[in-house]
Protein backbone atom coordinates (compact mmCIF):
# COMPACT_ATOMS: atom_id res chain seq x y z
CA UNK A 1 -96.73 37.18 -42.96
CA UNK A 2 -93.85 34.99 -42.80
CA UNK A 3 -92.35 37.20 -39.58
CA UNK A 4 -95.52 37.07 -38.10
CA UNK A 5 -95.68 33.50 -38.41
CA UNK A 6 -92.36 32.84 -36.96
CA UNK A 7 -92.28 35.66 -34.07
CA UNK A 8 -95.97 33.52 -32.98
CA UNK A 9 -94.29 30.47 -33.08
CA UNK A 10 -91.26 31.71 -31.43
CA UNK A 11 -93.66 33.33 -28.50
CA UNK A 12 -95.81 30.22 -28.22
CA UNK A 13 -92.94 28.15 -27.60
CA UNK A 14 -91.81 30.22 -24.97
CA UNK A 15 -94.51 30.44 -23.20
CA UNK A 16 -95.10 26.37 -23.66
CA UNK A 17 -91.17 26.41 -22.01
CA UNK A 18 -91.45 28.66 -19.36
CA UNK A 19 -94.75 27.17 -18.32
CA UNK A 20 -93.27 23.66 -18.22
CA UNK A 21 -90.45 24.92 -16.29
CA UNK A 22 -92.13 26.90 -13.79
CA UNK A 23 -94.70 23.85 -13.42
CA UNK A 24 -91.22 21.73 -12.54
CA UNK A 25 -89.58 24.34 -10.08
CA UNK A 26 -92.97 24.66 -8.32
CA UNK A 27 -93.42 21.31 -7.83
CA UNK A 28 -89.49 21.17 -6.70
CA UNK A 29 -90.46 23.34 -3.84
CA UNK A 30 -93.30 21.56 -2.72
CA UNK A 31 -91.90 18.42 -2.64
CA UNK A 32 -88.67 20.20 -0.54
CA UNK A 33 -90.75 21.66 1.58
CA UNK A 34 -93.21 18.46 2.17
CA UNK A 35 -90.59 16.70 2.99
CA UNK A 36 -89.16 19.18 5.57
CA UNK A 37 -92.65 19.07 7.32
CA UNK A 38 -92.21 15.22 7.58
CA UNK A 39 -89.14 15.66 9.02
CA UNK A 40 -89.91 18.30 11.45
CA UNK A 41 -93.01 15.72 12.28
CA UNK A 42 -90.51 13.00 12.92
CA UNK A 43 -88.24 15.35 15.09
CA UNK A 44 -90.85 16.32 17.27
CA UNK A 45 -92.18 12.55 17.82
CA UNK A 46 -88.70 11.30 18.44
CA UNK A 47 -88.10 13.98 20.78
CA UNK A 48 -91.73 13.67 22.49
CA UNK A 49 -90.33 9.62 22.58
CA UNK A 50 -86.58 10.33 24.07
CA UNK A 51 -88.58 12.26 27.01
CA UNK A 52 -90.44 9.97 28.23
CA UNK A 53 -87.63 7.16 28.30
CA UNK A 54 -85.70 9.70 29.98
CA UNK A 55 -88.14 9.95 32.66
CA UNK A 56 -88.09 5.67 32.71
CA UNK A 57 -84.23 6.43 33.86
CA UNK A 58 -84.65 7.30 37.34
CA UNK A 59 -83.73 4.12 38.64
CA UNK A 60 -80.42 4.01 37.08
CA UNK A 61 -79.47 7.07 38.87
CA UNK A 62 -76.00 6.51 40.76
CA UNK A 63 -77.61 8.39 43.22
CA UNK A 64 -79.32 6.07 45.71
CA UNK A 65 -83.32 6.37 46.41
CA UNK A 66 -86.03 3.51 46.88
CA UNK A 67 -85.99 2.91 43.07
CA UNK A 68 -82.01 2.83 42.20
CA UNK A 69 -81.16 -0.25 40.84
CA UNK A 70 -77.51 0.01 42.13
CA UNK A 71 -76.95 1.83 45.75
CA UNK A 72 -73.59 1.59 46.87
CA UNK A 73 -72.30 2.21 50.92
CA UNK A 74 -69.52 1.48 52.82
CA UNK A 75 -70.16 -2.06 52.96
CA UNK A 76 -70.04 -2.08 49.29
CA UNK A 77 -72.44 -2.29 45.88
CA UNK A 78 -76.10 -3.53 46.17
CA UNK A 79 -78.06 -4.63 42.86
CA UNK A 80 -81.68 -4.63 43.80
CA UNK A 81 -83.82 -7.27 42.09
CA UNK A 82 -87.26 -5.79 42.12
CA UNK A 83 -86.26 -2.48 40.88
CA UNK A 84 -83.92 -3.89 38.48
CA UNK A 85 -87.18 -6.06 37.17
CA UNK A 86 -89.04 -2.99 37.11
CA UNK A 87 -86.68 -1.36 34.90
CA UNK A 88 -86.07 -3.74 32.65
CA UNK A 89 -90.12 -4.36 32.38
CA UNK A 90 -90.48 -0.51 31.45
CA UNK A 91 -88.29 -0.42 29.14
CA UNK A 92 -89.58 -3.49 26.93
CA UNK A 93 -92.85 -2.02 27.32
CA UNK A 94 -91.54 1.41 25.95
CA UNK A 95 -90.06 -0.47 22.90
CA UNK A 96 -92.99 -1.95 21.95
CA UNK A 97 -95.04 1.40 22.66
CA UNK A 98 -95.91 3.89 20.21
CA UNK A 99 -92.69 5.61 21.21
CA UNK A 100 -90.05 3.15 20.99
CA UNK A 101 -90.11 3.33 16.88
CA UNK A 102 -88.37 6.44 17.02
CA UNK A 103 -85.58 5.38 19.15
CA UNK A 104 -82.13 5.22 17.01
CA UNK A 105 -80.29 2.33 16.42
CA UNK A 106 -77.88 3.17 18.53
CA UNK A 107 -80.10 3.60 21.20
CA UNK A 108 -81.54 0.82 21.06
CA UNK A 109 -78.48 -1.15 21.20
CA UNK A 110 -77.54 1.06 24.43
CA UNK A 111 -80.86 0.33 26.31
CA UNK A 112 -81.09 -3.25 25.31
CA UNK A 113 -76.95 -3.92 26.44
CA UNK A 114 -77.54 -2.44 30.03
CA UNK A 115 -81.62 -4.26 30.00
CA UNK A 116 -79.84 -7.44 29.27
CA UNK A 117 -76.96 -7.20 31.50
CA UNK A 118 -79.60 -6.69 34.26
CA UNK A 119 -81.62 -9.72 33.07
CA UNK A 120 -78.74 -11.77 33.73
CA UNK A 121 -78.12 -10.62 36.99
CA UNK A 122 -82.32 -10.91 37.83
CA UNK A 123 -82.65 -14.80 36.72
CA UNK A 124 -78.81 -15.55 38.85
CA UNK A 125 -81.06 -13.95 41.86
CA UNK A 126 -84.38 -15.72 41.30
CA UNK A 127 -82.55 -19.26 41.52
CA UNK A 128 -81.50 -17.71 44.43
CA UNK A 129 -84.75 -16.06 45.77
CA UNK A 130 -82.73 -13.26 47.05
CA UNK A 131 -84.57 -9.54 46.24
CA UNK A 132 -81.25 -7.78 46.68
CA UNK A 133 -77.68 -9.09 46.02
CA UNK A 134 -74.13 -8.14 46.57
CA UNK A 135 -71.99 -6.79 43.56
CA UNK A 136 -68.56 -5.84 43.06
CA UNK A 137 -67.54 -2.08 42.97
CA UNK A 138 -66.11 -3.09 39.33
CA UNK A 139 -69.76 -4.55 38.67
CA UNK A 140 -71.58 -1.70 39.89
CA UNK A 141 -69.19 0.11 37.85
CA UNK A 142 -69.46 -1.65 34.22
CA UNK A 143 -73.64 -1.69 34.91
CA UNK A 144 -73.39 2.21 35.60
CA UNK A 145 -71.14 2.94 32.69
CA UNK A 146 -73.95 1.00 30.12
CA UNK A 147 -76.32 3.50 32.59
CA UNK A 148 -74.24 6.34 31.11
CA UNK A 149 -74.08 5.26 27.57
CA UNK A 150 -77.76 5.59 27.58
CA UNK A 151 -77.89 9.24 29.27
CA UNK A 152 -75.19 10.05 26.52
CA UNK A 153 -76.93 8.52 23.43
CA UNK A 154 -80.27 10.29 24.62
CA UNK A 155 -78.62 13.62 24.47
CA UNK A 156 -76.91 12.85 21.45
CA UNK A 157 -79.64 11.62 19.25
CA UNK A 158 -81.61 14.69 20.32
CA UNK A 159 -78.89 17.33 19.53
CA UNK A 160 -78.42 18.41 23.57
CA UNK A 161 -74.88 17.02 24.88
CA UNK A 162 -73.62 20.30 25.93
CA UNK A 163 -76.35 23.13 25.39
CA UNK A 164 -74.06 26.30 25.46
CA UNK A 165 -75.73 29.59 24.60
CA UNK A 166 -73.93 32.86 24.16
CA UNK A 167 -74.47 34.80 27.65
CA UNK A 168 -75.01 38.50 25.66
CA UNK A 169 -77.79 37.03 23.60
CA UNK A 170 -80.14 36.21 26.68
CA UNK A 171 -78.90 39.10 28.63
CA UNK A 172 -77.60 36.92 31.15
CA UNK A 173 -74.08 38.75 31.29
């Protein structure tokens, strides 16, 4: 009676363990693989979010169209105003949209150095009232670079610097 007792109590125990522990370990895994969910969810927001800033960078191009802030000819480096104004009015809308929560710190500090080094140059011109102005090549150059520091942050904070695929794989060799 005794052994029956015991082995009973042995086996309920058991079970009481093994159910407790199974209860944690599934409820380990769910909470893993919530939280993997949120950050795929965050992924693809911040990535829907660094695509359409990247398509506010057109003007910034160093190749010169009717929107490029800086064109640059034989007669030297050109900032234009309006464009530059349009830029920099983008962007602040884009921070304050929907969007511009997901942009990284760094980022941020990248689009808000070359916004603000624009800004400058826009309120020297409106004193002015001049709607393009002359710039030195070292100028255009240190506005360009902060230009590039954004392009390079963008592909950074989504993983894309330097895509390189293996050739074989895609049957591409």
């Amino acid at each position: 009676m005794k052994i029956i007792l015991l082995s009973g109590l042995v086996g309920f125990i058991s079970a009481v363990l093994t159910s407790i522990l199974s209860h944690w370990f599934v409820l380990h895994r769910l909470r893993k693989e919530a939280k993997q969910r949120i950050r795929e969810d965050y992924f693809q927001k911040q990535l829907t979010a660094y695509m359409k800033l990247w398509s506010l960078l057109g003007s910034t191009s160093k190749y010169t169209t009717k929107k490029t802030i800086i064109s640059k000819n034989e007669t030297g480096s050109y900032l234009d105003i309006e464009n530059a104004c349009s830029f920099c009015q983008s962007i602040t809308d884009f921070f304050f949209s929907e969007d511009g929560i997901f942009l990284t710190r760094d980022m941020r500090k990248a689009v808000f150095a070359a916004r603000n080094v624009l800004e400058d140059y826009i309120n020297m011109a409106s004193q002015e009232e001049k709607k393009c102005i002359q710039i030195s090549r070292s100028k255009a150059d240190s506005i360009q670079s902060k230009f590039y520091r954004i392009y390079n942050q963008a592909r950074y904070d989504i993983a894309v610097q330097d895509l390189k695929f293996n050739k074989k794989e895609f049957g591409l060799d």
